[in-house]
N, C-alpha and C. Protein backbone atom coordinates (compact mmCIF):
# COMPACT_ATOMS: atom_id res chain seq x y z
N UNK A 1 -19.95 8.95 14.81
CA UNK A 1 -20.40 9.32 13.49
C UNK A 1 -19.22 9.58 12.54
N UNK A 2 -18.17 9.92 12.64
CA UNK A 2 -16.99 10.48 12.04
C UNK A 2 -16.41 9.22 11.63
N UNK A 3 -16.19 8.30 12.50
CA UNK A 3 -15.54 6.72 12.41
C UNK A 3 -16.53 5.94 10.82
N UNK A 4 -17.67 6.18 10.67
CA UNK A 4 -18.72 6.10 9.96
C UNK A 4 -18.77 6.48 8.50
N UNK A 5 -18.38 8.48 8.51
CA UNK A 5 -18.20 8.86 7.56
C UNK A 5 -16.83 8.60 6.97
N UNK A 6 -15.94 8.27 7.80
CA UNK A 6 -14.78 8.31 7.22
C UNK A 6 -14.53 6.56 6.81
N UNK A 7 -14.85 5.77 6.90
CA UNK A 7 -15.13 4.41 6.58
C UNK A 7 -15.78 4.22 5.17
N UNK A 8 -16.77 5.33 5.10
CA UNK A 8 -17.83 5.13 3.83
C UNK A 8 -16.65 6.20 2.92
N UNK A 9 -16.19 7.45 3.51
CA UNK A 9 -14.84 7.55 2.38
C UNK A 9 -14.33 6.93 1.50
N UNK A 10 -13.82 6.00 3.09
CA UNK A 10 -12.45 4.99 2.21
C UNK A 10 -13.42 3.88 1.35
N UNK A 11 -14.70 3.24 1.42
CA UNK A 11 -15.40 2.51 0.80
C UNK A 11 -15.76 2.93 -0.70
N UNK A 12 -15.88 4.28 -0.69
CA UNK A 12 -16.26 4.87 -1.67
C UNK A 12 -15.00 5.18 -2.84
N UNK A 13 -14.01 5.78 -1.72
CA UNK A 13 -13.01 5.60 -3.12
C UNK A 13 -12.13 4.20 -3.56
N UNK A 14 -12.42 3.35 -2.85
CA UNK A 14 -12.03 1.89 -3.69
C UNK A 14 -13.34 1.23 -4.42
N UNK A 15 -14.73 2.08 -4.03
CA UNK A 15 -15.76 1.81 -5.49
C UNK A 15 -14.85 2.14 -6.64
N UNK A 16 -14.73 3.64 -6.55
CA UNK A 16 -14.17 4.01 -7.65
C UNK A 16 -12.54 3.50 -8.31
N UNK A 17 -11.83 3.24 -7.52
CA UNK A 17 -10.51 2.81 -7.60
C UNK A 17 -11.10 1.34 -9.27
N UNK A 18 -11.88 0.68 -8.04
CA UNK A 18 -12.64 -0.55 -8.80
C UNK A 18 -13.18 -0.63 -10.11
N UNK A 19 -14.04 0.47 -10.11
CA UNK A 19 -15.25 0.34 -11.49
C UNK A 19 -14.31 1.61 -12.37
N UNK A 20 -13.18 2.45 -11.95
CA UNK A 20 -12.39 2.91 -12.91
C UNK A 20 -10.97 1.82 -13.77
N UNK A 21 -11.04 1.26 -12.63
CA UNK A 21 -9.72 -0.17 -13.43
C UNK A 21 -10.47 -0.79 -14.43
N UNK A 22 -11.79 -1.24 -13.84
CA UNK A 22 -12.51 -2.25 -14.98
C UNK A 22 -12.89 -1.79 -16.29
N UNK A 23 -13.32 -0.21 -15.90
CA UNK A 23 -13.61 0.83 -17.50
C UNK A 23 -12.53 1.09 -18.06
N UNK A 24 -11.40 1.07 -17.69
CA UNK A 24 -10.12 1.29 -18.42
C UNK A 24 -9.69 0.60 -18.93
N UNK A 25 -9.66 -0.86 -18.19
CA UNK A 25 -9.20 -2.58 -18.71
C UNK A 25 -7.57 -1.96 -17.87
N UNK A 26 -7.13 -1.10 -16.64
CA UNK A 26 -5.80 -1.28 -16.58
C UNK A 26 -5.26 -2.45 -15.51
N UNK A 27 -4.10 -2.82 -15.62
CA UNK A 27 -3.41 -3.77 -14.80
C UNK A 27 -3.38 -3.74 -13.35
N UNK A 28 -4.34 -2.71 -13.08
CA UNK A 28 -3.86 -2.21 -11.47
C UNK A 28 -4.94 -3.25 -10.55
N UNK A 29 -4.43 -3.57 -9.59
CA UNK A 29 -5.84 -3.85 -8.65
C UNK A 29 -6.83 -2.64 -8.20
N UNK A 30 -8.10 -2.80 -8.33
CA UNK A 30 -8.97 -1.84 -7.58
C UNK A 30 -8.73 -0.76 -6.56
N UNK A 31 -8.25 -1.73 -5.47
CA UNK A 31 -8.19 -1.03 -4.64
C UNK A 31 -7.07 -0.10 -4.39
N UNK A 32 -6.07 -0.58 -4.91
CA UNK A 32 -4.60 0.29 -5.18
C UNK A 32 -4.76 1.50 -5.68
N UNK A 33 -6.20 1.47 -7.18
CA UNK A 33 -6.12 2.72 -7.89
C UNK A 33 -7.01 3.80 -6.70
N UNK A 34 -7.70 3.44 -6.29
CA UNK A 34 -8.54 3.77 -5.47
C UNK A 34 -7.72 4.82 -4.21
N UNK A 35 -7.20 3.78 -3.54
CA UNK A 35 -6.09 4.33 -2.78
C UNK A 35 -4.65 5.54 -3.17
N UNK A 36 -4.52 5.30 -4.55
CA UNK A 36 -4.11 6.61 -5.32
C UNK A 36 -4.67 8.09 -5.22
N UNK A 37 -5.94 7.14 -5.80
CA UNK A 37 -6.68 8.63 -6.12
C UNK A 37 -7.04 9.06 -4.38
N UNK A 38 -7.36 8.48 -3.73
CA UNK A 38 -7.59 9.25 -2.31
C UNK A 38 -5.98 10.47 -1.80
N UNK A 39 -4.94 9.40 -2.16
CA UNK A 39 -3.81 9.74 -2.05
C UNK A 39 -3.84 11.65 -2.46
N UNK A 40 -3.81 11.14 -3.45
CA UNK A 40 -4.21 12.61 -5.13
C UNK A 40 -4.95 13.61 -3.82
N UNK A 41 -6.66 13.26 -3.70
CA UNK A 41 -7.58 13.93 -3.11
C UNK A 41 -6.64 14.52 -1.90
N UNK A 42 -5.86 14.16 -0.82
CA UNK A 42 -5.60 14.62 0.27
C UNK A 42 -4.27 15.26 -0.05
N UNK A 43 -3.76 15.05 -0.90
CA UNK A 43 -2.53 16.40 -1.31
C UNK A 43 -3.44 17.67 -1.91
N UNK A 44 -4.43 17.06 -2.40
CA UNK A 44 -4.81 18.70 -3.06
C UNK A 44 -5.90 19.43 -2.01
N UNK A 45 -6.20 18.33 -1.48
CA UNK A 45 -7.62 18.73 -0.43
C UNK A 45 -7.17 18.40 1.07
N UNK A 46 -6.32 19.06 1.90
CA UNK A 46 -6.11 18.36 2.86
C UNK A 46 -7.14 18.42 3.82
N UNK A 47 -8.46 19.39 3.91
CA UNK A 47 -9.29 19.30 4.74
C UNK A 47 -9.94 18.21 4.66
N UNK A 48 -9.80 17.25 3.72
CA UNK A 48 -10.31 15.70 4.03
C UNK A 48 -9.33 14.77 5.27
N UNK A 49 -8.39 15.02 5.15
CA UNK A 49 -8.20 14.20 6.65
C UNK A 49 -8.55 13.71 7.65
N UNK A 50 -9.49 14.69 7.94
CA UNK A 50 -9.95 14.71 9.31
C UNK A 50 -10.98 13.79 9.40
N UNK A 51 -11.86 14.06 8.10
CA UNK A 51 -12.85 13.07 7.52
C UNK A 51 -11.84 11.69 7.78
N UNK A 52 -11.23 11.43 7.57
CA UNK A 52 -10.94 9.67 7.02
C UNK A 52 -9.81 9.13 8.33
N UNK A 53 -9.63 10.11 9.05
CA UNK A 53 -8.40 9.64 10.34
C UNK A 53 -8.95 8.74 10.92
N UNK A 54 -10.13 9.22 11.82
CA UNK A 54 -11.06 8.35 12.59
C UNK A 54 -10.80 6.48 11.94
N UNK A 55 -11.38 6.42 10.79
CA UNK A 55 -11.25 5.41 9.89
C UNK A 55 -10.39 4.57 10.06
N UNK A 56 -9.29 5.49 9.15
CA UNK A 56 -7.75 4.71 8.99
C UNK A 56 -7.29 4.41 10.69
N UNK A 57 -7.32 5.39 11.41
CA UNK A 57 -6.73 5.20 12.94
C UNK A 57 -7.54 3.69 13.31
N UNK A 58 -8.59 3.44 13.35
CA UNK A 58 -9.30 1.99 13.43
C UNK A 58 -9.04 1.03 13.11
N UNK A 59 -8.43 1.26 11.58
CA UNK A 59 -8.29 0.23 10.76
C UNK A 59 -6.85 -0.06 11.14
N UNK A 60 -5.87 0.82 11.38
CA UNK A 60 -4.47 0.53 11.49
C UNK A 60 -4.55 -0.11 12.99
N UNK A 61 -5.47 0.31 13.94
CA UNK A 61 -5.25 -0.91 14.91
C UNK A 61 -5.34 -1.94 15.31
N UNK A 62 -6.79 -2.69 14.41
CA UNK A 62 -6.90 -3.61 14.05
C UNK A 62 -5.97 -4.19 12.94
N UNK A 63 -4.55 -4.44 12.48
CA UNK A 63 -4.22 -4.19 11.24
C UNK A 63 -3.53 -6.07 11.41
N UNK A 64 -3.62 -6.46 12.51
CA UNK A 64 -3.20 -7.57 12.44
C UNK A 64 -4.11 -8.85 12.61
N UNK A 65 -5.36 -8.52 12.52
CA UNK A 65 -6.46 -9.17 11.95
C UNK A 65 -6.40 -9.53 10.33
N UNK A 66 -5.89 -8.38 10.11
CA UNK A 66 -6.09 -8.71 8.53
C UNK A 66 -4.88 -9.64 7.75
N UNK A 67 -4.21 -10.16 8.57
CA UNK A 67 -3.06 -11.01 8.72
C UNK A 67 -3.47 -12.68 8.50
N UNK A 68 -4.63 -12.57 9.57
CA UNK A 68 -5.66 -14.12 9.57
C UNK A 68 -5.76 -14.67 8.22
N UNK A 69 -6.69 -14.28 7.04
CA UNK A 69 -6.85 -14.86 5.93
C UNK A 69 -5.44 -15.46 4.99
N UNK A 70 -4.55 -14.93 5.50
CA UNK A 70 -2.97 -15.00 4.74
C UNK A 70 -2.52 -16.41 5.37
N UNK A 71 -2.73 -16.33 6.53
CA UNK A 71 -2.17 -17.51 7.63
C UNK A 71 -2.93 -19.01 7.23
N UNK A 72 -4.44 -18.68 7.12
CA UNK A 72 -5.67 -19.74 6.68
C UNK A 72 -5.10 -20.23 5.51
N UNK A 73 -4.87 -19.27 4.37
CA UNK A 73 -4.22 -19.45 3.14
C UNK A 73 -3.10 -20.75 3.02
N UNK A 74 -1.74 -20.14 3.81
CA UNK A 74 -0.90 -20.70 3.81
C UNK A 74 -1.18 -22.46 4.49
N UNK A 75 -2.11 -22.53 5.49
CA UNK A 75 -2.34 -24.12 6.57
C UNK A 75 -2.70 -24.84 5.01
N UNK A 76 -4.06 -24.21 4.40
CA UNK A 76 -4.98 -24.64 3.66
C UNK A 76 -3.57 -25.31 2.44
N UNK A 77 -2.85 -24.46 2.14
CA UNK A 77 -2.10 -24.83 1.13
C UNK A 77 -0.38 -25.52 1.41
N UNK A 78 0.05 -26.13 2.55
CA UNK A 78 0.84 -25.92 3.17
C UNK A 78 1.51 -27.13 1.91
N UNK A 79 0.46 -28.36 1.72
CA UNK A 79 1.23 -29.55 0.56
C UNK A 79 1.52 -28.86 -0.54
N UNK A 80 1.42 -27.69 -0.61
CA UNK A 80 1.52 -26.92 -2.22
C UNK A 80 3.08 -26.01 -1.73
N UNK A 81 3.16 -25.41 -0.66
CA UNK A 81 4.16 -24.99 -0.56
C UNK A 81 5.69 -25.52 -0.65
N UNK A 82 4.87 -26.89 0.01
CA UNK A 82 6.10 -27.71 0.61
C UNK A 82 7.06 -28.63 -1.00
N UNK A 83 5.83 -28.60 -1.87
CA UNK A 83 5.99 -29.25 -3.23
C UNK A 83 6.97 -28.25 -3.88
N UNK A 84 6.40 -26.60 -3.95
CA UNK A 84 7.61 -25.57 -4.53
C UNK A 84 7.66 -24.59 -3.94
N UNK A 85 8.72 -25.39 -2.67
CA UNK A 85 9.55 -24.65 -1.55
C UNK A 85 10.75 -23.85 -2.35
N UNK A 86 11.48 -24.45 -3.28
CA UNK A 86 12.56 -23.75 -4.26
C UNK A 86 12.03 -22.32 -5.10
N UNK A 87 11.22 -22.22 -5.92
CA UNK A 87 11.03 -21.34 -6.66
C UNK A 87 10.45 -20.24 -5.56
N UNK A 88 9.60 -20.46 -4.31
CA UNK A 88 9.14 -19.60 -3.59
C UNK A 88 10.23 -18.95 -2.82
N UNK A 89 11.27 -19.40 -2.32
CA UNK A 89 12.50 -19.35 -1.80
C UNK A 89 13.00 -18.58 -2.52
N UNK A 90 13.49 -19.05 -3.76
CA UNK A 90 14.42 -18.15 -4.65
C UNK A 90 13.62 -16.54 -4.69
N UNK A 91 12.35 -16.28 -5.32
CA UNK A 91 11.69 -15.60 -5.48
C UNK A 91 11.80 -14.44 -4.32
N UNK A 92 11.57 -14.56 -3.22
CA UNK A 92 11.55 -14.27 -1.85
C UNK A 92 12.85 -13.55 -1.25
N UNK A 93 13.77 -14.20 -1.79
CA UNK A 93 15.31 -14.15 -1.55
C UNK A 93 15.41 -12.41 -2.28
N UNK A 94 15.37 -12.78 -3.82
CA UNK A 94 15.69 -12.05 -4.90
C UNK A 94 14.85 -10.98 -4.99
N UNK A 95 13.29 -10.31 -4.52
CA UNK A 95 13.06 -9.46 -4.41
C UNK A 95 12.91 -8.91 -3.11
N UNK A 96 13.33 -9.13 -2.06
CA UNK A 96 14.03 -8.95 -0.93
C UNK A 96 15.08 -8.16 -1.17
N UNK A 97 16.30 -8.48 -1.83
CA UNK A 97 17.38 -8.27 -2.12
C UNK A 97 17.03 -6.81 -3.01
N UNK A 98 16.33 -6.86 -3.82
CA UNK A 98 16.01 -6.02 -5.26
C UNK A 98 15.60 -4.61 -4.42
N UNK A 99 14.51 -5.13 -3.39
CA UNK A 99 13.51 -4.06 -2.93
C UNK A 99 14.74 -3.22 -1.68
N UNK A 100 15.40 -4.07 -1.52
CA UNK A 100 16.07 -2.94 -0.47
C UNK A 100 17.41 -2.47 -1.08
N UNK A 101 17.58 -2.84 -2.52
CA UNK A 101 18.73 -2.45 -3.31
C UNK A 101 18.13 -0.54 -3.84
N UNK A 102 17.08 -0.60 -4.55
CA UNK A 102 16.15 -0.02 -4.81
C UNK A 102 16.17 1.11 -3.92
N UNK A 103 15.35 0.60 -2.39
CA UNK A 103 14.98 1.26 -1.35
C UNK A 103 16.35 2.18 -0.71
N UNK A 104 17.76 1.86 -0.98
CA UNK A 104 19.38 2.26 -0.82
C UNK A 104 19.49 3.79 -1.87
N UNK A 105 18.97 3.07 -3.22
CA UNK A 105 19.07 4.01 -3.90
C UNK A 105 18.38 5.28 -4.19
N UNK A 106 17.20 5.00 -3.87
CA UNK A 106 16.34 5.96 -3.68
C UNK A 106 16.54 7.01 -2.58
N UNK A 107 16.86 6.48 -1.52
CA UNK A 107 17.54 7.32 -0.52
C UNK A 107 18.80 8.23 -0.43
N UNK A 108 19.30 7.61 -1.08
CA UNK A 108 20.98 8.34 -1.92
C UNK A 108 20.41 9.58 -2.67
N UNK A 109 19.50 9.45 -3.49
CA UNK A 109 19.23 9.97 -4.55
C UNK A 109 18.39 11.39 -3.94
N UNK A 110 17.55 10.75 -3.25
CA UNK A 110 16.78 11.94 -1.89
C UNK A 110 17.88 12.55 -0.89
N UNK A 111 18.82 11.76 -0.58
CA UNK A 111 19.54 12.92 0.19
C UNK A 111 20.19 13.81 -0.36
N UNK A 112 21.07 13.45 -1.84
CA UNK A 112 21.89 14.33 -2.77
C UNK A 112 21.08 15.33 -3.01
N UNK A 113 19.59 14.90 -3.50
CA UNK A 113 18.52 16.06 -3.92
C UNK A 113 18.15 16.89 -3.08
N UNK A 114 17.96 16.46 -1.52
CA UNK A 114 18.16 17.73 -0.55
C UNK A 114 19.32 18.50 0.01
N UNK A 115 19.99 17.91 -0.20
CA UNK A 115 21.66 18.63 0.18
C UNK A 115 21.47 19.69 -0.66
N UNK A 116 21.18 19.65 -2.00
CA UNK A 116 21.29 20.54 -2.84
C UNK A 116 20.55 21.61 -2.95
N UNK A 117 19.20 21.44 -2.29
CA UNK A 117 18.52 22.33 -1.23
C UNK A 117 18.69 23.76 -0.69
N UNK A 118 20.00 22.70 -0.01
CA UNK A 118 20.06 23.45 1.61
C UNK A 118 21.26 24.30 1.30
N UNK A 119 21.12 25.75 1.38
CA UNK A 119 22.30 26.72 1.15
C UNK A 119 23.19 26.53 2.16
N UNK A 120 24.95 26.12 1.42
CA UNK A 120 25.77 26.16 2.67
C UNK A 120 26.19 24.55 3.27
N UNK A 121 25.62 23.60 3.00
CA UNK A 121 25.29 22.26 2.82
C UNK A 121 26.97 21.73 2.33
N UNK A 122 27.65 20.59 2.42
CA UNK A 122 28.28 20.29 1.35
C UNK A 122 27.86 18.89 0.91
């Protein structure tokens, strides 16, 4: 029953994630905003957890199922890839590069900010 309620959770707040993007007109996908606001809900409410573990614990083990439709994607489209192999390449390369330039700095920036923390630290 818990696996159940906590399924209809996560269903429920990507309703809302959904039909709040579309009333707003914002750029976000549905389910992203959705997944925010649950985000939001379990910092302020952590007795929901328990509600939605069951769920997520399910879903994260199955998580390479959800891999299939990406793979179908790619067979289905493989003469399209192969046509603009360059721009997908470049693309791929360059936010690769960006995201773990980013991901460097952010970490720098989090450790300086906890050093500064910690009394006694240098």
């Amino acid at each position: 029953m818990q696996l159940i309620n906590g399924m209809t959770m996560l269903l429920i707040y990507q309703l809302i994630g959904e039909v709040s993007v579309r009333l707003l007109a914002l750029p976000v996908p549905g389910p992203v905003m959705g997944m925010v606001m649950l985000f939001l809900t379990l910092m302020i409410r952590g007795a929901l957890v328990r509600a939605v573990e069951p769920a997520s614990s399910a879903l994260l083990s199955h998580l390479s199922l959800l891999f299939v439709p990406a793979g179908v994607g790619l067979v289905v489209h493989f003469s399209r890839l192969g046509n603009e192999w360059l721009p997908i390449g470049v693309t791929l390369v360059l936010s690769t590069i960006i995201t773990m330039a980013v991901t460097a700095l952010v970490m720098q920036w989090m450790t300086r900010l906890t050093a500064k923390r910690k009394p006694g630290h240098d």
